[in-house]
C-alpha atoms as a PDB file:
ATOM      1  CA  UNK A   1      18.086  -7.285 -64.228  1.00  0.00           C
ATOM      2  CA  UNK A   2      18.577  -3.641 -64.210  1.00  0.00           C
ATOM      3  CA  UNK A   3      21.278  -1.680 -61.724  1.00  0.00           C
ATOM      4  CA  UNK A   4      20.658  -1.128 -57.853  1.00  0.00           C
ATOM      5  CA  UNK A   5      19.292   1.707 -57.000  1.00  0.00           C
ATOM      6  CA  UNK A   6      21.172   4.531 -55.520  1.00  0.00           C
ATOM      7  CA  UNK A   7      23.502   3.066 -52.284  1.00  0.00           C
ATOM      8  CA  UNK A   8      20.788   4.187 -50.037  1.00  0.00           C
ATOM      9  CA  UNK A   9      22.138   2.466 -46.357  1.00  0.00           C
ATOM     10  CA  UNK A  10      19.154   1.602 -45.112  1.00  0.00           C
ATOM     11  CA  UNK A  11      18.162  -0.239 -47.740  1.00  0.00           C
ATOM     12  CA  UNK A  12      20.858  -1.559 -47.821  1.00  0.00           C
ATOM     13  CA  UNK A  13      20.833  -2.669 -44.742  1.00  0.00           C
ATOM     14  CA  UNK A  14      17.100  -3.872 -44.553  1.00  0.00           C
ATOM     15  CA  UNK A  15      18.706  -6.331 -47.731  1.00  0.00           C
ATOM     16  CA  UNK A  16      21.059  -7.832 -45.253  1.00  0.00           C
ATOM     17  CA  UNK A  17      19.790  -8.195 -42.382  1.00  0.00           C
ATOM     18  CA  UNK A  18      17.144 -10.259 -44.275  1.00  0.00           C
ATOM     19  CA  UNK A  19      19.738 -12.319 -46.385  1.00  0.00           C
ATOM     20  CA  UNK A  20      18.605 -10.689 -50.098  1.00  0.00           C
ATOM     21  CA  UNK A  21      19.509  -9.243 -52.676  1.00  0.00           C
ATOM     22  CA  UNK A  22      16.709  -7.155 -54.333  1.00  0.00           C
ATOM     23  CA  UNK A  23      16.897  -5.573 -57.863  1.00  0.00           C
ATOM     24  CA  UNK A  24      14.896  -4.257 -60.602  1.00  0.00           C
ATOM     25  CA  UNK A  25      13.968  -6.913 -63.036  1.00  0.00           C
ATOM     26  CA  UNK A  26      13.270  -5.937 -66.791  1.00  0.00           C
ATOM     27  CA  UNK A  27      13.510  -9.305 -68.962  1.00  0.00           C
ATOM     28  CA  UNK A  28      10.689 -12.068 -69.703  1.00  0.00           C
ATOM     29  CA  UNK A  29      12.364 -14.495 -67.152  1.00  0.00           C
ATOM     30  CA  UNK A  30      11.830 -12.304 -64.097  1.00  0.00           C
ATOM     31  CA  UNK A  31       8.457 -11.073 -64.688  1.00  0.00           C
ATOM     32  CA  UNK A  32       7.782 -14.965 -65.182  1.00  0.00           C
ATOM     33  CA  UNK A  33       9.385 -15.634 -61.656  1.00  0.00           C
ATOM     34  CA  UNK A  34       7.238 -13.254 -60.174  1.00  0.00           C
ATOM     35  CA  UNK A  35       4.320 -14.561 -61.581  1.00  0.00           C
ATOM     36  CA  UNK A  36       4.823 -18.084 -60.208  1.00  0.00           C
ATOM     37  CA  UNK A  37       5.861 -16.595 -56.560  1.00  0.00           C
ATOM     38  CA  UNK A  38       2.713 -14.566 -56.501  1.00  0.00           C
ATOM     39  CA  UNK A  39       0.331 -17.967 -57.931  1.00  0.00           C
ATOM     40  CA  UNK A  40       2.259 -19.410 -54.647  1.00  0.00           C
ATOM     41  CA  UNK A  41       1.462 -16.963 -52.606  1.00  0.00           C
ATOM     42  CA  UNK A  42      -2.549 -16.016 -53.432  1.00  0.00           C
ATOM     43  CA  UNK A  43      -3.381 -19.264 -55.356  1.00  0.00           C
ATOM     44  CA  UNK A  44      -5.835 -17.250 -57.567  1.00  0.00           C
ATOM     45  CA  UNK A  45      -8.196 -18.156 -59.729  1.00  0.00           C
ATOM     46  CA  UNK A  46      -6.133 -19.300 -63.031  1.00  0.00           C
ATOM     47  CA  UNK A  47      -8.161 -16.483 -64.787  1.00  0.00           C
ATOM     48  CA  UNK A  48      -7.439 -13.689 -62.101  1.00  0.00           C
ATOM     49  CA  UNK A  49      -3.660 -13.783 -61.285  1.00  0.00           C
ATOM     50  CA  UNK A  50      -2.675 -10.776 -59.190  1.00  0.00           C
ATOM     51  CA  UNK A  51      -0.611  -9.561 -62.303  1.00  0.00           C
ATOM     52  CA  UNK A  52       0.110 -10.904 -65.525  1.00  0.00           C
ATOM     53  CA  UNK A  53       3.840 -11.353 -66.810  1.00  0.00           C
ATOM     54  CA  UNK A  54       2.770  -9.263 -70.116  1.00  0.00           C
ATOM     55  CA  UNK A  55       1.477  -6.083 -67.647  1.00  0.00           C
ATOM     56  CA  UNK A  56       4.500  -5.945 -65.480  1.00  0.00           C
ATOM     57  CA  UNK A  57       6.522  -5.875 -69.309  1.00  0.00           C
ATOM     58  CA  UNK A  58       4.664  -2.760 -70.164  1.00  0.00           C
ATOM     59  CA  UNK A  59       5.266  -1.650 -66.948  1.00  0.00           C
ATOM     60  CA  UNK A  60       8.989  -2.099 -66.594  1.00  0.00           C
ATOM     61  CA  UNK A  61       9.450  -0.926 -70.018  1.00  0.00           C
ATOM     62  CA  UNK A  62       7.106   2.470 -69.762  1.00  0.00           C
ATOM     63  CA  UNK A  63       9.977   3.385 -66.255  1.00  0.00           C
ATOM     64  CA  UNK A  64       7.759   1.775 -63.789  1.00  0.00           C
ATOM     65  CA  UNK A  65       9.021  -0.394 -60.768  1.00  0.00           C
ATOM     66  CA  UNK A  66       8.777  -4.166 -60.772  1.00  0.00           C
ATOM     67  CA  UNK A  67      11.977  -6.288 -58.426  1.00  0.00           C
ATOM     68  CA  UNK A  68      12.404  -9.467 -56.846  1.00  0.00           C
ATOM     69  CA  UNK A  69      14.313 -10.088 -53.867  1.00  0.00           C
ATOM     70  CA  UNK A  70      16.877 -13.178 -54.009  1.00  0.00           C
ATOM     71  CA  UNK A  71      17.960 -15.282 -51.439  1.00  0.00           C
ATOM     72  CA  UNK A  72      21.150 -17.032 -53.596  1.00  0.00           C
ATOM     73  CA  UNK A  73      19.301 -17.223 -57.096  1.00  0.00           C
ATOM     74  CA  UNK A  74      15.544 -18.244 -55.715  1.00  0.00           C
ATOM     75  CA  UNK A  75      13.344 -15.576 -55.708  1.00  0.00           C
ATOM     76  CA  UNK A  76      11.641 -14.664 -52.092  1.00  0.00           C
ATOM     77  CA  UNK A  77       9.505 -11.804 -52.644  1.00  0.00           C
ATOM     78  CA  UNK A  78       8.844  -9.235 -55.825  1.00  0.00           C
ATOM     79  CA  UNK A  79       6.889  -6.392 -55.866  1.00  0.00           C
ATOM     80  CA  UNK A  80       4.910  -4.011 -58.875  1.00  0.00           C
ATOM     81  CA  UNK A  81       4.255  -0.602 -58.965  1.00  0.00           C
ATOM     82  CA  UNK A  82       3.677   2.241 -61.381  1.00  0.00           C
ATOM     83  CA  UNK A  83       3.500   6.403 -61.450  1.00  0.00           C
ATOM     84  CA  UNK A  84       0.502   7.927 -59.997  1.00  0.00           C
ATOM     85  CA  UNK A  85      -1.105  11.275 -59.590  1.00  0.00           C
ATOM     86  CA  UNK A  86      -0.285  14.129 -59.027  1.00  0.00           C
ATOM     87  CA  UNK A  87       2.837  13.681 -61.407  1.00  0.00           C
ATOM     88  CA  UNK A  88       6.290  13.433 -60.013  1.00  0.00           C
ATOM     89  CA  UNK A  89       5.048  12.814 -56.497  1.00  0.00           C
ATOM     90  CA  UNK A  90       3.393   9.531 -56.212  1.00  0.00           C
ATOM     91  CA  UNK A  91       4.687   5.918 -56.909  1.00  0.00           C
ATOM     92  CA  UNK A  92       1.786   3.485 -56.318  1.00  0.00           C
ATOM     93  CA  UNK A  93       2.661  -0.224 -55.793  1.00  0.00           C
ATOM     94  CA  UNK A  94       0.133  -2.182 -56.543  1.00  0.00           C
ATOM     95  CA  UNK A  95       1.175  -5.836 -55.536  1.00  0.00           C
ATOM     96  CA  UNK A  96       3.847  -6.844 -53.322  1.00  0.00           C
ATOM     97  CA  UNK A  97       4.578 -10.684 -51.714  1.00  0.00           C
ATOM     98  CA  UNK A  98       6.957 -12.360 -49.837  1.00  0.00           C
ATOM     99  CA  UNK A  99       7.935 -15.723 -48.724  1.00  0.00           C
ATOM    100  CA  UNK A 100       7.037 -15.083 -44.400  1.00  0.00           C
ATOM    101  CA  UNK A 101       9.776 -14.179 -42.277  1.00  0.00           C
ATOM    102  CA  UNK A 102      13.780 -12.966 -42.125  1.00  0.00           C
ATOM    103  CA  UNK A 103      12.367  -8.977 -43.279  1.00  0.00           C
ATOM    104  CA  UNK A 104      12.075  -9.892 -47.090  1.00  0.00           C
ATOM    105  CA  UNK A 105       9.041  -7.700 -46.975  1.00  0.00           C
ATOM    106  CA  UNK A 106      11.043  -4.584 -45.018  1.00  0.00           C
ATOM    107  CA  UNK A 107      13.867  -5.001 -47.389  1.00  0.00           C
ATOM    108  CA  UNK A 108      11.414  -5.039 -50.749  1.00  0.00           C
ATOM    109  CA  UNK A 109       9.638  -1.640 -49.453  1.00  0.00           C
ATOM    110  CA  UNK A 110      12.903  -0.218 -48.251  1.00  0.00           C
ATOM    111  CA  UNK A 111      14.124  -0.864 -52.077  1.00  0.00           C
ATOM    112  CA  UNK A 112      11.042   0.827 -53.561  1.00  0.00           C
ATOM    113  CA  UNK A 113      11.930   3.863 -51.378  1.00  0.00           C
ATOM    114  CA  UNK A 114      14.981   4.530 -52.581  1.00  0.00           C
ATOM    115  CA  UNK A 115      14.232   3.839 -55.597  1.00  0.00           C
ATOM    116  CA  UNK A 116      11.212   6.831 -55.378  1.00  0.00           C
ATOM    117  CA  UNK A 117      13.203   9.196 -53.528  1.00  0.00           C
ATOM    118  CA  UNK A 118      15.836   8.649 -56.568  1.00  0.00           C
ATOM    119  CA  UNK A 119      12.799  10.194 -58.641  1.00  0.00           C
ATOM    120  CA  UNK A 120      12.154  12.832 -56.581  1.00  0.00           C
ATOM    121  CA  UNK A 121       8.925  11.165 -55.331  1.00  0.00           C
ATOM    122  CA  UNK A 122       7.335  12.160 -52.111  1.00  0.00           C
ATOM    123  CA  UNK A 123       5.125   9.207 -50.972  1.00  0.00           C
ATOM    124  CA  UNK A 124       3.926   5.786 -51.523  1.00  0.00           C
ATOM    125  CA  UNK A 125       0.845   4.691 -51.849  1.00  0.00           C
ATOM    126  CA  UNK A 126      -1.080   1.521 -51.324  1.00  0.00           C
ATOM    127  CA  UNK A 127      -4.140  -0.510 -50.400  1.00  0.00           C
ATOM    128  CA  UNK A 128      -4.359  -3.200 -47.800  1.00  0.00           C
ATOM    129  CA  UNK A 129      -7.308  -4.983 -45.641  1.00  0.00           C
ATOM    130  CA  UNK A 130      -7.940  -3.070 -42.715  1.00  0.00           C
ATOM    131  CA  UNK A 131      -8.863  -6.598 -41.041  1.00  0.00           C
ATOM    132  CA  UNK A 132      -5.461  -8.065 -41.803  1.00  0.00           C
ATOM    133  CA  UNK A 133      -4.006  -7.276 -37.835  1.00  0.00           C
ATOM    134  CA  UNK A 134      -0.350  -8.529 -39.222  1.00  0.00           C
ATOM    135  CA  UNK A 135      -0.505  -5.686 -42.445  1.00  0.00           C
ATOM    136  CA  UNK A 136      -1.729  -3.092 -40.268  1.00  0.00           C
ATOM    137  CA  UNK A 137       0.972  -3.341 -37.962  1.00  0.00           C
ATOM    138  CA  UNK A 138       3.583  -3.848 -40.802  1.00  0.00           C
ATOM    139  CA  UNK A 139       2.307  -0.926 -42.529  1.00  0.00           C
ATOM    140  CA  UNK A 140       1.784   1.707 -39.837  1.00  0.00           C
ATOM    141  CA  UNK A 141       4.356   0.359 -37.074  1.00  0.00           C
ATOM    142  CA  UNK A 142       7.030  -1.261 -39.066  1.00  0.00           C
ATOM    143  CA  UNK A 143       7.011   1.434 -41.931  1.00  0.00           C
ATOM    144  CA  UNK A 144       5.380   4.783 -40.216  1.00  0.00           C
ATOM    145  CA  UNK A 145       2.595   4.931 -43.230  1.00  0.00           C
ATOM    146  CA  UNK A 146      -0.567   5.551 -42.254  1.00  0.00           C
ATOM    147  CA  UNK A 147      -4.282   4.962 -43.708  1.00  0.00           C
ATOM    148  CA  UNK A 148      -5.749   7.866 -44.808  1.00  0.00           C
ATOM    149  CA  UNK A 149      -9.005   6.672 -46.915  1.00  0.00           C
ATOM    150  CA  UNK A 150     -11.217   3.970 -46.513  1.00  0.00           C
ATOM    151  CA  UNK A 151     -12.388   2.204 -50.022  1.00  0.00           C
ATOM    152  CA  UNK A 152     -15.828  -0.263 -49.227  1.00  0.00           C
ATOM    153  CA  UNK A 153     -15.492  -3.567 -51.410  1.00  0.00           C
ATOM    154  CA  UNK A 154     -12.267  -1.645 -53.741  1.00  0.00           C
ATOM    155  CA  UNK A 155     -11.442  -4.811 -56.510  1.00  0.00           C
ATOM    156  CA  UNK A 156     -15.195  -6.164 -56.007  1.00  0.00           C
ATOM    157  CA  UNK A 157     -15.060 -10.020 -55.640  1.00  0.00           C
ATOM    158  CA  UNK A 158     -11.760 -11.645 -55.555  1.00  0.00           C
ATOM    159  CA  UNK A 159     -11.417 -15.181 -56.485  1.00  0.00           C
ATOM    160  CA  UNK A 160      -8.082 -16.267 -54.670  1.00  0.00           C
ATOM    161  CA  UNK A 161      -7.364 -18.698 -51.678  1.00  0.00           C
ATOM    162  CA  UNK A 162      -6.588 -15.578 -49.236  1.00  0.00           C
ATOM    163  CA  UNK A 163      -9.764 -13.323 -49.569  1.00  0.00           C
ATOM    164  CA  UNK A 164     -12.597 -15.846 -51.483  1.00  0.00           C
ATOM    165  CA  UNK A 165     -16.102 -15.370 -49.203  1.00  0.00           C
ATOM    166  CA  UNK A 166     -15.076 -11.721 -47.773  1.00  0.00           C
ATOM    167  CA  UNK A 167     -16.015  -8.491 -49.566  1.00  0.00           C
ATOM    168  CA  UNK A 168     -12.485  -6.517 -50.736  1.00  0.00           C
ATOM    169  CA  UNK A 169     -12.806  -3.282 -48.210  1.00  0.00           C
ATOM    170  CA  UNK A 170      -9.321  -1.798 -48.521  1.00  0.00           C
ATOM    171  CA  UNK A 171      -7.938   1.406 -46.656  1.00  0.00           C
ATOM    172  CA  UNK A 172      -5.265   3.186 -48.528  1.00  0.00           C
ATOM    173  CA  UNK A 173      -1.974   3.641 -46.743  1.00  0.00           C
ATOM    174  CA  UNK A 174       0.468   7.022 -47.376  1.00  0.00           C
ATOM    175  CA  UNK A 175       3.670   6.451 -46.820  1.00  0.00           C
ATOM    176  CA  UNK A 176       4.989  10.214 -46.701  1.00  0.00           C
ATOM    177  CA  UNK A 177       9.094   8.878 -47.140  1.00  0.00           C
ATOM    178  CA  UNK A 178      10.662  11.882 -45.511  1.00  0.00           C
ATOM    179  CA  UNK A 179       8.309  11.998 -42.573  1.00  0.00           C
ATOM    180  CA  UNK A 180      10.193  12.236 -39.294  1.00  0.00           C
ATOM    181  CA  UNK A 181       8.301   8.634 -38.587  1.00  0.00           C
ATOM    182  CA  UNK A 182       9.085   7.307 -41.874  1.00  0.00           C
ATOM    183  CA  UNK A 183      13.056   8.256 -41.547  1.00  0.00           C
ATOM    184  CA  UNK A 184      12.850   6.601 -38.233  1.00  0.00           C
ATOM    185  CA  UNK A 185      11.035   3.781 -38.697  1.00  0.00           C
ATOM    186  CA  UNK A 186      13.157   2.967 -41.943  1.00  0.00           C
ATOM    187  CA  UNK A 187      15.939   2.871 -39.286  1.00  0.00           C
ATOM    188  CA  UNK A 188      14.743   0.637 -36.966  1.00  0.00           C
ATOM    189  CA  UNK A 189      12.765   2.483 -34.734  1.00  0.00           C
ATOM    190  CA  UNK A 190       9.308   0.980 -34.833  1.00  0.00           C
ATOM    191  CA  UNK A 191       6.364   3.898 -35.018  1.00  0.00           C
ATOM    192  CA  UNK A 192       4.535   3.173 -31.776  1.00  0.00           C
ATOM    193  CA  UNK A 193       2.497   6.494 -30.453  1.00  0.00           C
ATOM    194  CA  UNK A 194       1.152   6.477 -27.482  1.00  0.00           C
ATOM    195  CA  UNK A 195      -3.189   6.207 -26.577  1.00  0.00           C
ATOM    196  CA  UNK A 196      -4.176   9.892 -26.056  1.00  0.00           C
ATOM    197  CA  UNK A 197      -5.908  10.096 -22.963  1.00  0.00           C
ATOM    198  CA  UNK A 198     -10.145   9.696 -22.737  1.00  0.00           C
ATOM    199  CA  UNK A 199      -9.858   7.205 -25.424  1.00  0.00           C
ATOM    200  CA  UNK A 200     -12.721   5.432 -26.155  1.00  0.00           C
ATOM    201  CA  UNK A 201     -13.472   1.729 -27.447  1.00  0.00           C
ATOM    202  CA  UNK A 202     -15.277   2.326 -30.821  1.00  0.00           C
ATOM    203  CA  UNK A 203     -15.096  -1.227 -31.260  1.00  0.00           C
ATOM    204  CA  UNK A 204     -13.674  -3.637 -29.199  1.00  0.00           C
ATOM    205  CA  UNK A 205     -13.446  -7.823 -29.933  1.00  0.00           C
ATOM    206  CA  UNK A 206     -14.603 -10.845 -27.435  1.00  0.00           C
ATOM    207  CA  UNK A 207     -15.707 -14.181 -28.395  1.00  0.00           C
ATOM    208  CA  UNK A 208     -14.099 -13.821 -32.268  1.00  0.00           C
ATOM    209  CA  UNK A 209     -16.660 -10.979 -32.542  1.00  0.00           C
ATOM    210  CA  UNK A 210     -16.699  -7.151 -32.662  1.00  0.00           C
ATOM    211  CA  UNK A 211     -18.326  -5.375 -29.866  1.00  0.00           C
ATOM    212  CA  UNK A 212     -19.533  -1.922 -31.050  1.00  0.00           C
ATOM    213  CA  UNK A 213     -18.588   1.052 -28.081  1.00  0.00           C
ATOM    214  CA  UNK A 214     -18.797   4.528 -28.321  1.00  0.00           C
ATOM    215  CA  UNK A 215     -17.958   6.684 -31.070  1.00  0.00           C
ATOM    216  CA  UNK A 216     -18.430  10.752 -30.048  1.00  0.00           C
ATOM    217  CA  UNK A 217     -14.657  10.775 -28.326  1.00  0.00           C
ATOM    218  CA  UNK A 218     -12.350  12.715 -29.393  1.00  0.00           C
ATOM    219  CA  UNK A 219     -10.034   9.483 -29.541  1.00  0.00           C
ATOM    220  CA  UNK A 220     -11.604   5.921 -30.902  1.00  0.00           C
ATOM    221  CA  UNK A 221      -9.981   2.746 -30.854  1.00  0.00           C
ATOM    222  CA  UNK A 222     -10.883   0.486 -33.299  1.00  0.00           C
ATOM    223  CA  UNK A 223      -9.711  -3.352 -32.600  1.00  0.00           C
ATOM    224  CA  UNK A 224      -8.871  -5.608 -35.397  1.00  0.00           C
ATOM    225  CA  UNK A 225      -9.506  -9.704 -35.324  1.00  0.00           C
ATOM    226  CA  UNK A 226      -6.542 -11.466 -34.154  1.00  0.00           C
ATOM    227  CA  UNK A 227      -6.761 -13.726 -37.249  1.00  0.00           C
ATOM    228  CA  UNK A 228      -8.922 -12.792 -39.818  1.00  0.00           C
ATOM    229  CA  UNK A 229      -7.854 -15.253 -42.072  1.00  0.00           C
ATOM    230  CA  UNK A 230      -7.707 -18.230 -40.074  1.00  0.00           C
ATOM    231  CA  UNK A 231     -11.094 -17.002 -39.013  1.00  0.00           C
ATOM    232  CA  UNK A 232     -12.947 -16.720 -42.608  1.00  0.00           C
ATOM    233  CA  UNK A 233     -11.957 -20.248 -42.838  1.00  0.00           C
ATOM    234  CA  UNK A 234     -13.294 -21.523 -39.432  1.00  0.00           C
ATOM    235  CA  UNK A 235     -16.279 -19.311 -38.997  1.00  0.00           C
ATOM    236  CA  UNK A 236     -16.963 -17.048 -42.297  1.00  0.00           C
ATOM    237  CA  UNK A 237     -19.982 -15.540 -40.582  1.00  0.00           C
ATOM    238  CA  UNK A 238     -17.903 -14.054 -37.645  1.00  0.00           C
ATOM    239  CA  UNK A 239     -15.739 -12.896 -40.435  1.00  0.00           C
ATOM    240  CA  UNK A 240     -18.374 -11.180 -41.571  1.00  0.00           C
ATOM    241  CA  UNK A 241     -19.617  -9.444 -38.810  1.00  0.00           C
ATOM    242  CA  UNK A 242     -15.735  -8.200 -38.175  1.00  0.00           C
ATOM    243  CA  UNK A 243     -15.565  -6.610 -41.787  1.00  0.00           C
ATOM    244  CA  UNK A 244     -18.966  -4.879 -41.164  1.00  0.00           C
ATOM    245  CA  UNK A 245     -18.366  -3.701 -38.230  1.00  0.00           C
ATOM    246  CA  UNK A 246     -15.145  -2.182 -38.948  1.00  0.00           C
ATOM    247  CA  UNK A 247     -16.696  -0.671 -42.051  1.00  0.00           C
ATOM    248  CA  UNK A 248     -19.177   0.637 -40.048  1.00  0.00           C
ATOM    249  CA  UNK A 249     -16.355   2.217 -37.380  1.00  0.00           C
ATOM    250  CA  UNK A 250     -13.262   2.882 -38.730  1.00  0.00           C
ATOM    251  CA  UNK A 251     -14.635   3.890 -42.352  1.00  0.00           C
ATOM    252  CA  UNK A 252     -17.746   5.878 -40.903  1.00  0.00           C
ATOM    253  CA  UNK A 253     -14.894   7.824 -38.664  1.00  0.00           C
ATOM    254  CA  UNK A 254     -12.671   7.983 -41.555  1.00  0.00           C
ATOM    255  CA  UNK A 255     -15.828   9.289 -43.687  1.00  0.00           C
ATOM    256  CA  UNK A 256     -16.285  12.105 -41.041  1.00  0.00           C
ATOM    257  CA  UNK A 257     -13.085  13.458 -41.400  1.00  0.00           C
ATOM    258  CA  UNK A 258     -11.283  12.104 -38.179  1.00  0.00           C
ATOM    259  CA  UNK A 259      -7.637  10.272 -38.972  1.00  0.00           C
ATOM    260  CA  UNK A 260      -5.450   7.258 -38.313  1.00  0.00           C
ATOM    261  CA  UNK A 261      -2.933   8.513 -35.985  1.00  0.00           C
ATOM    262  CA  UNK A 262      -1.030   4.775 -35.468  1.00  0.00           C
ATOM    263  CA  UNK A 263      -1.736   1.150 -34.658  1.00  0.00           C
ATOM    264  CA  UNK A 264      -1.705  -0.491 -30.836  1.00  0.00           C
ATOM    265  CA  UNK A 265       0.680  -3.111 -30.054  1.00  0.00           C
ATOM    266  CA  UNK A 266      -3.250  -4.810 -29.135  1.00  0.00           C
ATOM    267  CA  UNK A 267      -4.466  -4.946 -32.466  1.00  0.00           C
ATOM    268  CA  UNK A 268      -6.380  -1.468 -32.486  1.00  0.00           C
ATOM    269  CA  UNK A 269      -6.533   1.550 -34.800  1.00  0.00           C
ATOM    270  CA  UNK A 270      -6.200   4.789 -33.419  1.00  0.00           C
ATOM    271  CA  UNK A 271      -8.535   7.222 -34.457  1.00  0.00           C
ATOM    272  CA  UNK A 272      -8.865  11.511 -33.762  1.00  0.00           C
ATOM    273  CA  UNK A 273     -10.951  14.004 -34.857  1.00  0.00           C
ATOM    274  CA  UNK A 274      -9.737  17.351 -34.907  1.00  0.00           C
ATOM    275  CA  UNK A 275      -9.991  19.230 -31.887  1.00  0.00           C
END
């Protein structure tokens, strides 16, 4: 394992509160941990693993970020990301997972942080189903990131026990780290905005299925599935209909220019165009 990062407090305290130690890994032995905890996690195809030990060498050795997070000496969660463009701003992480519960998720992306804004990095980036209520909130309440493209069927079809039968629409999260939000957020102040007034419902659920409302207001909510998961399993077809219609919504608003402004505590994406 290589050093901590710099003694950044709230990682640091993110790491506690959640009973880990996270560090940057950079021998054969870690990268093969992480490749076990993410087969866990996704149970992939045996030809389609999220990552491959041999990648996440090359990675680690070419100054890239791959760490675990340790709760005593079993790993709980690792993430995997790598430089992107423009140069000197942009760490993208491509894969993260975590054992559920106790913040082992808060304290890996509170690690990764640091660790950019020890590289003078300005943001990470990241994709993430825009179906996936729990993400959402984790990513734009829990964080302060926020989505700021939408990317129709992104890694084509994915052969793993999480996402097999659904197309792989992805919105890309920005997580600007010295954001007012962000800086809060990392401290422990959830990013909750409130609904702008004359909001409209662009799409709204009943039944386990989207209901399509208006879409001309200057605000749209977009609602998510309460389950998606659970409900490709029980009912793929509603599943369906949820990941077209919010392709339909949120990425048609998102096509036309209006933005993600935060995520309700009832499951819906808030959307504005520009006055």
């Amino acid at each position: 394992m290589r050093g901590a990062v710099r003694d950044d407090p709230d990682a640091g305290a993110a790491a506690r509160a959640a009973g880990v130690r996270v560090a940057e890994l950079s021998e054969l032995a870690g990268f093969e941990e992480v490749y076990r905890l993410f087969d866990d996690i996704w149970q992939p195809d045996p030809g389609n693993p999220p990552i491959t030990v041999e990648l996440m060498r090359a990675l680690s050795h070419a100054g890239n970020y791959v760490a675990g997070a340790y709760r005593g000496d079993r790993m709980v969660g690792a993430s995997v990301a790598f430089l992107g463009a423009p140069a000197g701003q942009v760490l993208h992480s491509h894969v993260t997972g975590a054992v559920a519960g106790r913040g082992v998720g808060f304290a890996l992306k509170l690690h990764q942080r640091a660790w950019a804004l020890d590289r003078g990095l300005e943001r990470i980036t990241w994709t993430y189903d825009p179906l996936v209520r729990r993400n959402a909130h984790f990513n734009l309440v829990k964080l302060g990131a926020l989505p700021e493209e939408y990317l129709p069927s992104f890694y084509g079809a994915m052969g793993d026990a999480i996402n097999a039968g659904d197309e792989s629409d992805r919105v890309l999260a920005v997580w600007r780290l010295s954001e007012p939000q962000v800086v809060a957020a990392v401290r422990g102040e959830p990013y909750r905005p409130e609904v702008p007034p004359g909001a409209a419902s662009g799409l709204a659920g009943r039944d386990d299925g989207p209901v399509p409302g208006r879409r001309d207001a200057r605000v749209v909510l977009v609602a998510t599935p309460p389950d998606v998961e659970a409900l490709r399993r029980a009912d793929p077809a509603a599943a369906g209909s949820w990941r077209r219609a919010v392709r339909d919504v949120l990425g048609g608003l998102m096509g036309e220019g209006a933005r993600v402004t935060g995520f309700t505590g009832e499951g819906d994406y808030i959307v504005e165009r520009s006055a």
